[in-house]
N, C-alpha and C. Protein backbone atom coordinates (compact mmCIF):
# COMPACT_ATOMS: atom_id res chain seq x y z
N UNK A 1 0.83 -1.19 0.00
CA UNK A 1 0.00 0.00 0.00
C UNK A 1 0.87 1.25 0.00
N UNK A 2 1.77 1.56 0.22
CA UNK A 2 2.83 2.45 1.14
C UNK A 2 3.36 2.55 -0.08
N UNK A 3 3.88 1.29 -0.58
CA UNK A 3 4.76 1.86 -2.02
C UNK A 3 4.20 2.24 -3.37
N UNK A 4 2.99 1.62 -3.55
CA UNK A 4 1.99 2.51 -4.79
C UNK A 4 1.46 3.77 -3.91
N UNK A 5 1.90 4.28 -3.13
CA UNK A 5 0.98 5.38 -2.61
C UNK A 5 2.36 6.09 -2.82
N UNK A 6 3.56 6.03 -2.60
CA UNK A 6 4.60 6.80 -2.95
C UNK A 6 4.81 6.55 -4.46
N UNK A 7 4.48 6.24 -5.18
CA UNK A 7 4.61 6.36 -6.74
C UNK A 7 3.80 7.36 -7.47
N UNK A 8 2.54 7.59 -6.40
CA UNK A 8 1.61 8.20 -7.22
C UNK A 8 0.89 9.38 -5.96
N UNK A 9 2.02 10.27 -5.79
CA UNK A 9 1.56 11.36 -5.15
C UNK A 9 0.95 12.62 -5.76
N UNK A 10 0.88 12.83 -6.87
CA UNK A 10 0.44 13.85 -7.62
C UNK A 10 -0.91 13.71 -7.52
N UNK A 11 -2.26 12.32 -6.96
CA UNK A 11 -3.14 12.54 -7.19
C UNK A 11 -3.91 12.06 -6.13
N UNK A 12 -5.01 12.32 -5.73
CA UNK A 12 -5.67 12.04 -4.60
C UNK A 12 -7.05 10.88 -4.81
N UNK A 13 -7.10 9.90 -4.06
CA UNK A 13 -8.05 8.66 -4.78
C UNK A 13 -8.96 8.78 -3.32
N UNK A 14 -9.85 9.52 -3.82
CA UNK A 14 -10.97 9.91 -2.30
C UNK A 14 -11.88 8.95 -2.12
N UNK A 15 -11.57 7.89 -3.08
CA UNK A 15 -12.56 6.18 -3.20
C UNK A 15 -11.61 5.52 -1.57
N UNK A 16 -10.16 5.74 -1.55
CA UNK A 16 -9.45 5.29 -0.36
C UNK A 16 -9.53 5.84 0.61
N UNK A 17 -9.78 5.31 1.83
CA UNK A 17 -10.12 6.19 2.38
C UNK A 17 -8.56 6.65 3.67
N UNK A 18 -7.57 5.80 3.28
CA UNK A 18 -6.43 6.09 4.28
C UNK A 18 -6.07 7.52 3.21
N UNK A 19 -6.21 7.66 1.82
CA UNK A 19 -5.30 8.50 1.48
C UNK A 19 -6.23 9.78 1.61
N UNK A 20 -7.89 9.80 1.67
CA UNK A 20 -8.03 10.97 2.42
C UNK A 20 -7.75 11.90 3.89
N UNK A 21 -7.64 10.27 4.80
CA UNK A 21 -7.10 10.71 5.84
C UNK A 21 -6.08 11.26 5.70
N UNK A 22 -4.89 10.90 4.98
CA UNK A 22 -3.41 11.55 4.75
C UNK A 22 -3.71 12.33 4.64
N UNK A 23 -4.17 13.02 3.46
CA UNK A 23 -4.49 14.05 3.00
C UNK A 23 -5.41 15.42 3.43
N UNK A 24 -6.21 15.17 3.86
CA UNK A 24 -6.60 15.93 4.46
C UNK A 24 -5.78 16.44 6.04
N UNK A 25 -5.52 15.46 6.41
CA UNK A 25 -4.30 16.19 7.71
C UNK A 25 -2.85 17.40 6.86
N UNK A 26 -2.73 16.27 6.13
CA UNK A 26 -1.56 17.12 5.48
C UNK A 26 -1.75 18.72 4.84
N UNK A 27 -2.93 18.86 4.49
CA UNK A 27 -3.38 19.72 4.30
C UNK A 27 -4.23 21.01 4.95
N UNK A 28 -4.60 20.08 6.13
CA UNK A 28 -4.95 20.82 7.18
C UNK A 28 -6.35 21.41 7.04
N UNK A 29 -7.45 20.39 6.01
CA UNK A 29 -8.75 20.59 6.01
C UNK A 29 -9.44 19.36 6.50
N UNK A 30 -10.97 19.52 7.02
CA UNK A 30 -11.99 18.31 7.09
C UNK A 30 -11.90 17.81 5.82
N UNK A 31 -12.04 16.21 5.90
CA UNK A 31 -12.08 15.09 5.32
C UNK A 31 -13.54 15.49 4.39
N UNK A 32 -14.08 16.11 4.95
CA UNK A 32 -15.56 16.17 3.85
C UNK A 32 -15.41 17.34 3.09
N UNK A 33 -14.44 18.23 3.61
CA UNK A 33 -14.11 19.54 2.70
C UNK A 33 -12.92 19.19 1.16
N UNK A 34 -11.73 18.40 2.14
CA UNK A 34 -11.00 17.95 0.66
C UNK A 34 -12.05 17.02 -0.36
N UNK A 35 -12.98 16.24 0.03
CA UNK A 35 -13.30 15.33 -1.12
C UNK A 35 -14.20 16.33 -1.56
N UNK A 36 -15.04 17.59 -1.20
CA UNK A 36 -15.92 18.13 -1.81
C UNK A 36 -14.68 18.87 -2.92
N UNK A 37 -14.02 19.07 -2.45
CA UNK A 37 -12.88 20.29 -3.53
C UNK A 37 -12.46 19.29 -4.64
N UNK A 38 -12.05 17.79 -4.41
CA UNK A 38 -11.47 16.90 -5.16
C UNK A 38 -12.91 16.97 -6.49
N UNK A 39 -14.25 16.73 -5.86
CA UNK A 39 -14.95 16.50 -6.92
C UNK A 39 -15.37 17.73 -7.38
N UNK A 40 -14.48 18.90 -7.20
CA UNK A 40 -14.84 19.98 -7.97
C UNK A 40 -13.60 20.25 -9.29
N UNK A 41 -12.45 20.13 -8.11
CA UNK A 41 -11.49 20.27 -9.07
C UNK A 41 -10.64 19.27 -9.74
N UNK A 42 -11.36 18.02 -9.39
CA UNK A 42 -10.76 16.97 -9.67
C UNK A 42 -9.37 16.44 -8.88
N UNK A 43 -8.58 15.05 -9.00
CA UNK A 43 -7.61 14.74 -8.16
C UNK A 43 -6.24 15.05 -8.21
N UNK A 44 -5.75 16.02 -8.80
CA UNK A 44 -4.78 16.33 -8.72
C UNK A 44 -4.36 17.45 -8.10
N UNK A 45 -3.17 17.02 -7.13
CA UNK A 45 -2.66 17.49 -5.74
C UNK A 45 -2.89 19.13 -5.96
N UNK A 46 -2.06 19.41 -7.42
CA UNK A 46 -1.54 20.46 -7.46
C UNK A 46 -3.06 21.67 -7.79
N UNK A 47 -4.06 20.83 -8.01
CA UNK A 47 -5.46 21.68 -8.58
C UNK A 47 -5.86 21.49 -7.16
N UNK A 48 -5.52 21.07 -6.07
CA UNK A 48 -6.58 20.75 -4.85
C UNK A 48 -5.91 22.30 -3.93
N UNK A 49 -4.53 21.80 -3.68
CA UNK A 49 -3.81 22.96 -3.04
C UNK A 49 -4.22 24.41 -3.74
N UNK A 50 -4.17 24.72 -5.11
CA UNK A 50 -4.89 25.87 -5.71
C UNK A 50 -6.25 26.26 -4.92
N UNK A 51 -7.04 25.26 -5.27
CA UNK A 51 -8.24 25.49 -4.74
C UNK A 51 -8.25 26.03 -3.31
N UNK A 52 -7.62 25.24 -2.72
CA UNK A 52 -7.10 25.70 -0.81
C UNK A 52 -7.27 27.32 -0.57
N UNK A 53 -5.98 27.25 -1.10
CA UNK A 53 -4.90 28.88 -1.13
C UNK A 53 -6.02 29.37 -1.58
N UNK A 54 -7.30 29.45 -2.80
CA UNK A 54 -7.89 30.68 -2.74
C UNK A 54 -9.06 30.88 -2.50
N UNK A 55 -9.35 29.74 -1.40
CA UNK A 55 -10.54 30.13 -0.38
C UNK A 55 -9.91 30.68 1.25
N UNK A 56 -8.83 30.71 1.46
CA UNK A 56 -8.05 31.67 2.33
C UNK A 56 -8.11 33.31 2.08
């Protein structure tokens, strides 16, 4: 699990639910806020963090 999850960090799979937990800590939002942003902006890291930064 650990090593396909380090191969493929560019994208977020909100079907798993350890890598929302990651993720959302890492990011420092609720678990129901990153997957709402994921199915807006879709799974990639770098469109999720965008999204972040400009609701700050």
């Amino acid at each position: 699990m650990v090593d396909l999850f380090q191969r493929d960090r560019s994208h977020i799979h909100v079907d798993k639910e350890w890598e929302v937990a990651y993720w959302s800590k890492k990011l420092g939002i609720p678990r129901e806020t990153l997957v709402e942003i994921v199915n807006e902006v879709g799974p990639v890291v770098e469109n999720v963090v965008r999204k972040i930064k400009s609701l700050h």
